[in-house]
Protein backbone atom coordinates (compact mmCIF):
# COMPACT_ATOMS: atom_id res chain seq x y z
CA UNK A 1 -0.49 -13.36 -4.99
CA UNK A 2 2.81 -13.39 -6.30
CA UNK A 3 2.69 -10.42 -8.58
CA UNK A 4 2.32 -8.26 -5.71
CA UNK A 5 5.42 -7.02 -3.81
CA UNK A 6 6.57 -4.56 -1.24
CA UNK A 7 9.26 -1.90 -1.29
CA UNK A 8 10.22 1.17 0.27
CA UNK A 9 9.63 4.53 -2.59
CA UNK A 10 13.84 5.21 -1.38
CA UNK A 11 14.95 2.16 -2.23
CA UNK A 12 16.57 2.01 -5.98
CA UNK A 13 14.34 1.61 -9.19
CA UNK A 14 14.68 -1.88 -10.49
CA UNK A 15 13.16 -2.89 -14.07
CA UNK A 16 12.05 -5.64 -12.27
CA UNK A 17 9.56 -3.58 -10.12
CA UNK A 18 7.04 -3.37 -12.79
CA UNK A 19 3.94 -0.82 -12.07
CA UNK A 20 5.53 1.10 -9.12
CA UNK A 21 2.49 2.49 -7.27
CA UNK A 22 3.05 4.64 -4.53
CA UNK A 23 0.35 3.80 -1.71
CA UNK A 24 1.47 6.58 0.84
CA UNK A 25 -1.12 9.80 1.36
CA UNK A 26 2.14 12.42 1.65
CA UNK A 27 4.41 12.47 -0.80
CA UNK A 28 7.80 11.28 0.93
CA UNK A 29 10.54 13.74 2.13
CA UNK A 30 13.18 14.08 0.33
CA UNK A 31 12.84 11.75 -3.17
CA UNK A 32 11.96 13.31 -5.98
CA UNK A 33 8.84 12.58 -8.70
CA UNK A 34 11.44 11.26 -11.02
CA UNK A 35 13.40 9.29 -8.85
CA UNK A 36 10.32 7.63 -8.04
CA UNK A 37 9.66 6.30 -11.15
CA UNK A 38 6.00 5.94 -10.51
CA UNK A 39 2.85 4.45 -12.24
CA UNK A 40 0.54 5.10 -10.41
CA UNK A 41 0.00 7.16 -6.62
CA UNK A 42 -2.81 5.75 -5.07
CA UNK A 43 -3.16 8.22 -2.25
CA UNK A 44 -6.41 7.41 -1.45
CA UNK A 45 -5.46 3.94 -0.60
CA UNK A 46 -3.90 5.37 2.26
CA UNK A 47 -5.43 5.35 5.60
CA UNK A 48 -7.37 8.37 6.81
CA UNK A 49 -5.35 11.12 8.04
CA UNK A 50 -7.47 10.67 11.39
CA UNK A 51 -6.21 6.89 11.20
CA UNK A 52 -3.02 8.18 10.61
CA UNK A 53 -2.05 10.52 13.14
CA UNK A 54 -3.60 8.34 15.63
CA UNK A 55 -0.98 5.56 15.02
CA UNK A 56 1.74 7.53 14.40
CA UNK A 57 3.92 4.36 13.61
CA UNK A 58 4.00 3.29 17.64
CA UNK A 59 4.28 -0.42 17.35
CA UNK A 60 2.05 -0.89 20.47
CA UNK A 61 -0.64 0.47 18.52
CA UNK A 62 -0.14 -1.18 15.51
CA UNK A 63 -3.46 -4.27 16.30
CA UNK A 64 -5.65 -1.67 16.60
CA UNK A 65 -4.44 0.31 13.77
CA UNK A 66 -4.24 -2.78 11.45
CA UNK A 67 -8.11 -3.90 12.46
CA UNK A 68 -9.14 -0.13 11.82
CA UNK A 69 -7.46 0.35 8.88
CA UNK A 70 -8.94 -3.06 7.41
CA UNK A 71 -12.22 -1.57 7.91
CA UNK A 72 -11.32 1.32 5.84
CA UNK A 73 -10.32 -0.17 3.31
CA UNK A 74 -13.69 -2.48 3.17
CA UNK A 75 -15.86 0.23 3.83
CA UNK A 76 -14.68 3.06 2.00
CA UNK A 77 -16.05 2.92 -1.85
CA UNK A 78 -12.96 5.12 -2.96
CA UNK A 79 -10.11 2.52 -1.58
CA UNK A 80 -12.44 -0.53 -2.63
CA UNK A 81 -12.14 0.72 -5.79
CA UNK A 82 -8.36 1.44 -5.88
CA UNK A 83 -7.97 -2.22 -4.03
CA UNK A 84 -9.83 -3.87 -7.01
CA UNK A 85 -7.69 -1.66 -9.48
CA UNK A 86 -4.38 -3.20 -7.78
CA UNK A 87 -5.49 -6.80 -8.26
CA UNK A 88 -6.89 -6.03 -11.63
CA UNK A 89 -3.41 -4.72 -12.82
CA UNK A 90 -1.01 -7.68 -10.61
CA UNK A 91 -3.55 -10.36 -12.44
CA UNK A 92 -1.26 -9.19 -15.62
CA UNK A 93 1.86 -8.16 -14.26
CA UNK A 94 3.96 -7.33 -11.07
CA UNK A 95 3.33 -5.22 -8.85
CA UNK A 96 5.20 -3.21 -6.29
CA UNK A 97 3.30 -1.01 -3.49
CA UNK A 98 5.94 1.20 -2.41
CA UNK A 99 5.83 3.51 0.92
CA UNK A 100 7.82 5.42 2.62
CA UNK A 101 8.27 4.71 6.37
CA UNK A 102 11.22 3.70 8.27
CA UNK A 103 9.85 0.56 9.95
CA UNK A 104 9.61 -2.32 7.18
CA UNK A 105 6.52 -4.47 9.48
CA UNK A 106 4.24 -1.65 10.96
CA UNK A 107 3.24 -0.30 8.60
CA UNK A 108 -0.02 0.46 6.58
CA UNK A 109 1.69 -0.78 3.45
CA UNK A 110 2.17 -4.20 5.03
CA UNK A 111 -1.95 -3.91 6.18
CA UNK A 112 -2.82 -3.24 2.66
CA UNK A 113 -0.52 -6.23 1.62
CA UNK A 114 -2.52 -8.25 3.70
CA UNK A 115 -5.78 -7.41 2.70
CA UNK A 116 -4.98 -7.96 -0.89
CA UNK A 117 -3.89 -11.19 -0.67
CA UNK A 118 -7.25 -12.34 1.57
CA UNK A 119 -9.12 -10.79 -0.88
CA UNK A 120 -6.71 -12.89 -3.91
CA UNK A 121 -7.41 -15.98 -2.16
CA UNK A 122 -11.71 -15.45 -1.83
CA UNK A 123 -11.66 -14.39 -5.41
CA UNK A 124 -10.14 -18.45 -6.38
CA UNK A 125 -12.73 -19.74 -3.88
């Protein structure tokens, strides 16, 4: 989907950004609610804090991570619903999913990417 795009919540606001909606369950250290320059926090979106903890951002346990997380958000009515709210508002304009962790590949953010765009391209099937 090419309304959808990734970005880290400290990296600078750009107009360009359109709805700005932080998918992170803790707010991240040390930016401020304006600096953010949200739309939208989608908290819930955000793994479980069981999930969570357990990967810890280790790469090594980023498969298993990724497959249970992609369960969550399939099985859980609450992020289902926030999932179909994301598409809903990048079918009329961008997107950006912003986060907050260090490492730009494993990350949840980049599992919720994914799962937005499979879901994108069964929705034109």
């Amino acid at each position: 989907m090419s309304n959808l795009f990734l970005k880290r919540v400290y990296e600078p606001y750009d107009e360009m950004d359109g709805s700005r909606i932080l998918v992170d369950r803790l707010w991240p250290r040390g930016i401020s609610k304006d600096a953010a320059r949200l739309s939208y926090w989608f908290k819930e979106v955000a793994p479980s804090n069981e999930l969570r903890k357990s990967f810890c951002h280790v790469p090594e346990l980023f498969e298993q991570f990724r497959t249970k997380y992609i369960e969550e958000l399939r099985s859980d009515d609450l992020k289902r619903d926030l999932v179909r709210q994301i598409l809903e508002l990048a079918a009329k304009d961008r997107v950006t999913l912003l986060y907050g962790a260090k490492e730009p590949v494993y990350n949840h953010a980049q599992v919720l990417m994914e799962e937005l765009k499979r879901q994108t391209i069964e929705s034109e099937d």
